[in-house]
Each structure stands twice: as structure tokens, then as C-alpha cells.
Protein backbone atom coordinates (compact mmCIF):
# COMPACT_ATOMS: atom_id res chain seq x y z
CA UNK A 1 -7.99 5.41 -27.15
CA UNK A 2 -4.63 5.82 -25.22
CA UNK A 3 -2.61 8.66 -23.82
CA UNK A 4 1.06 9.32 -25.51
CA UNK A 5 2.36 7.50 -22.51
CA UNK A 6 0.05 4.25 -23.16
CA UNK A 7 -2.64 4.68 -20.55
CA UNK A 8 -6.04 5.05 -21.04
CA UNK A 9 -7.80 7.59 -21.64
CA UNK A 10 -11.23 9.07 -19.73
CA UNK A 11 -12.46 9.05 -23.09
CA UNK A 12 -12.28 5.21 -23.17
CA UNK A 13 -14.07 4.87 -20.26
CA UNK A 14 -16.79 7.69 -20.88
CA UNK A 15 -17.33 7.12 -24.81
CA UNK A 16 -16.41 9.69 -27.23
CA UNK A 17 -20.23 10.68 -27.82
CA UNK A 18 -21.41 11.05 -24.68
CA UNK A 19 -18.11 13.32 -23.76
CA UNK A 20 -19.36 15.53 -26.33
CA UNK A 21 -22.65 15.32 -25.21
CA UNK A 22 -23.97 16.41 -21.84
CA UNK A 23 -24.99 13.51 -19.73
CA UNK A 24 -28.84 13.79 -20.19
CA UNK A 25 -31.97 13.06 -17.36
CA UNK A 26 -32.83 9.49 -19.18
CA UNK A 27 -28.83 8.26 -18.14
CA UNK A 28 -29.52 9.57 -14.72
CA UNK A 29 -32.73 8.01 -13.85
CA UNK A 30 -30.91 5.07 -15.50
CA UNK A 31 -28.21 4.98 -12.87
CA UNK A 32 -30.38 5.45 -10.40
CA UNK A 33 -32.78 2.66 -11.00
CA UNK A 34 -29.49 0.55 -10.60
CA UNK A 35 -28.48 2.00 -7.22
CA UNK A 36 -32.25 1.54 -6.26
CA UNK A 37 -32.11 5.97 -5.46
CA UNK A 38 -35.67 6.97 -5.70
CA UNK A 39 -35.09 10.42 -7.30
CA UNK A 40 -37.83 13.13 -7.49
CA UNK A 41 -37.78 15.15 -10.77
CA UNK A 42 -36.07 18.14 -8.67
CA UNK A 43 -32.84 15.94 -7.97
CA UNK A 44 -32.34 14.36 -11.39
CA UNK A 45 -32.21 17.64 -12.87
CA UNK A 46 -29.79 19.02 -9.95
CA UNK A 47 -27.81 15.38 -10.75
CA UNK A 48 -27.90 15.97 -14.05
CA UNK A 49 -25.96 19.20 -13.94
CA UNK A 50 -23.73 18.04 -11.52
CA UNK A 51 -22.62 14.92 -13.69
CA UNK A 52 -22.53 16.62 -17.03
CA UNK A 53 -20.01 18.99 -14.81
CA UNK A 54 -18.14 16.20 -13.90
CA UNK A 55 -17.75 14.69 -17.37
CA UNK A 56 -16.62 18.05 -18.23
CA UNK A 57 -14.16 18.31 -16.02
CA UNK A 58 -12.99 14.69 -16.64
CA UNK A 59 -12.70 16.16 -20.47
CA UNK A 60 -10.34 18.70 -19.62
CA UNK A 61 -7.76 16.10 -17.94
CA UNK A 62 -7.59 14.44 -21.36
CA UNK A 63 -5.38 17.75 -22.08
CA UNK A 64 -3.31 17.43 -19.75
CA UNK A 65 1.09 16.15 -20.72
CA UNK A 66 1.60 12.81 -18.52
CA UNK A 67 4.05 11.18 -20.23
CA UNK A 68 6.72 12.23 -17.46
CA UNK A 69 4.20 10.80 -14.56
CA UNK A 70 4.14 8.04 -12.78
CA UNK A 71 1.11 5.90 -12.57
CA UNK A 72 0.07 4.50 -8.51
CA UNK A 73 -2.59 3.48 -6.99
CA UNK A 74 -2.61 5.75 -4.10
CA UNK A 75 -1.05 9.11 -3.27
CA UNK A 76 1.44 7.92 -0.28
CA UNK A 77 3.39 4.94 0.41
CA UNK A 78 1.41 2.52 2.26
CA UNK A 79 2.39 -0.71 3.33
CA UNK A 80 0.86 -4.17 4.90
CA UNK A 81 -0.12 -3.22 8.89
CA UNK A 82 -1.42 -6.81 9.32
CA UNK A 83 0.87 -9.33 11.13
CA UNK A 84 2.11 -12.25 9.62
CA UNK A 85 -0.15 -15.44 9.22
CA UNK A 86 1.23 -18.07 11.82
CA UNK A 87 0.04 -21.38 12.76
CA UNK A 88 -1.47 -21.55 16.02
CA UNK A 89 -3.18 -24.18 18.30
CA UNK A 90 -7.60 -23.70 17.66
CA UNK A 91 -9.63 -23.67 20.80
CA UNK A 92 -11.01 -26.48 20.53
CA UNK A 93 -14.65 -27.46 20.35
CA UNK A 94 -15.11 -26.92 24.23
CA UNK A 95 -13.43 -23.91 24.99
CA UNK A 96 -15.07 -22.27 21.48
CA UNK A 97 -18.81 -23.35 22.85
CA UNK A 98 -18.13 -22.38 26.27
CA UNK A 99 -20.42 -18.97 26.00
CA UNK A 100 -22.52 -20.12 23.54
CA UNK A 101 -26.57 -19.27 24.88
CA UNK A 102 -27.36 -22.49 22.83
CA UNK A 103 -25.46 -26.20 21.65
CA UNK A 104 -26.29 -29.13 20.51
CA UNK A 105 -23.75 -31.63 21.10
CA UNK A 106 -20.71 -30.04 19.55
CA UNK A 107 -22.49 -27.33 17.26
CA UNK A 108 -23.83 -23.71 17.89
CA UNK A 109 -27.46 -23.73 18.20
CA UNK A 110 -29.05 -20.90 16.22
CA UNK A 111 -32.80 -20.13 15.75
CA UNK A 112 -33.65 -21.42 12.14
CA UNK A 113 -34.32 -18.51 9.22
CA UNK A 114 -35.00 -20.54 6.38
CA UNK A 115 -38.48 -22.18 5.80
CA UNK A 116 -38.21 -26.08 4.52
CA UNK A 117 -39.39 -26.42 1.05
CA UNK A 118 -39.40 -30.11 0.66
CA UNK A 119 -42.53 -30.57 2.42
């Protein structure tokens, strides 16, 4: 579903039925599961409110006329703040194991996290 002006609208990305529809406690313990929250009973029905408020809320922009505005991606002009990428000259292997607590021959020594399988 689009807008006049050819963007999207919440609809599309909430679903029709489930705009009409309050978001119920089953799609909250839903999301949940997937952001591994462990909810009591208490705070899924608090959630629940809050999100069916949301969606609500969400419904009501679908009224509002924006042909005459223009989309962006943030709400003031921003620009790059990182210099520019130049070639320089490494440290070589000497000066970039100089503080290391632990080498061997030209590598950092670290202790070992993974158990070997193979055996």
C-alpha cells in the first residue's frame, strides 16, 4: 500500500489486520522470546498496552497529507567528521610487538580459547 506521494505506508509494514486489531499478549511474548526478555505476566500485559498504543498512534500518521514533504534520513544536515583515508607507512612487525606481554617469533601470543576437536 503506498501514500499519494509513493512512499510506503505504516500499514505495509504493520499489516492491515493487525492495525485493526490490537496487538495481543501471544505477539508480545512472541517478540520477546526473540529478544531473549524474560517477561513476567505483569509486564506483557503493561507491554501489551503500550504497543497496541503505539500501533495506534502509528495508525493515525497514515492520515496525515505528505505529498508536499520531503523524505530524509535524519532531521539536520550531517556530514562525514572522519578524515580522509591516506596511505601511510605500518609499524612494522617490531615496533607493533614492542608492548606485547607475550610473542612468538613475529606473532602476538594469546592464551588459547578454543578446545581442539581433532583429537
Amino acid at each position: 500500500m503506498l501514500f499519494p506521494a509513493g512512499r510506503l505506508s505504516p500499514r505495509f509494514f504493520f499489516g492491515w489486520a493487525r492495525m485493526q486489531q490490537k496487538i495481543d499478549a501471544e505477539q508480545v511474548r512472541k517478540v520477546a522470546k526473540l529478544a531473549r526478555l524474560a517477561l513476567t505476566e505483569a509486564e506483557i500485559d503493561e507491554f501489551t498496552g503500550q504497543l497496541g498504543a503505539i500501533l495506534q498512534y502509528v495508525e493515525k500518521m497514515d492520515e496525515l497529507d505528505t505529498r508536499d514533504v520531503e523524505p530524509l534520513a535524519h532531521c539536520l544536515p550531517i556530514s562525514n567528521v572522519f578524515r580522509a583515508d591516506e596511505v601511510h607507512e605500518s609499524l612494522g612487525t617490531e615496533k607493533t610487538l614492542a608492548n606485547a606481554p607475550q610473542r612468538d617469533d613475529s606473532f602476538f601470543k594469546v592464551p588459547k580459547i578454543l578446545e581442539d576437536s581433532s583429537a
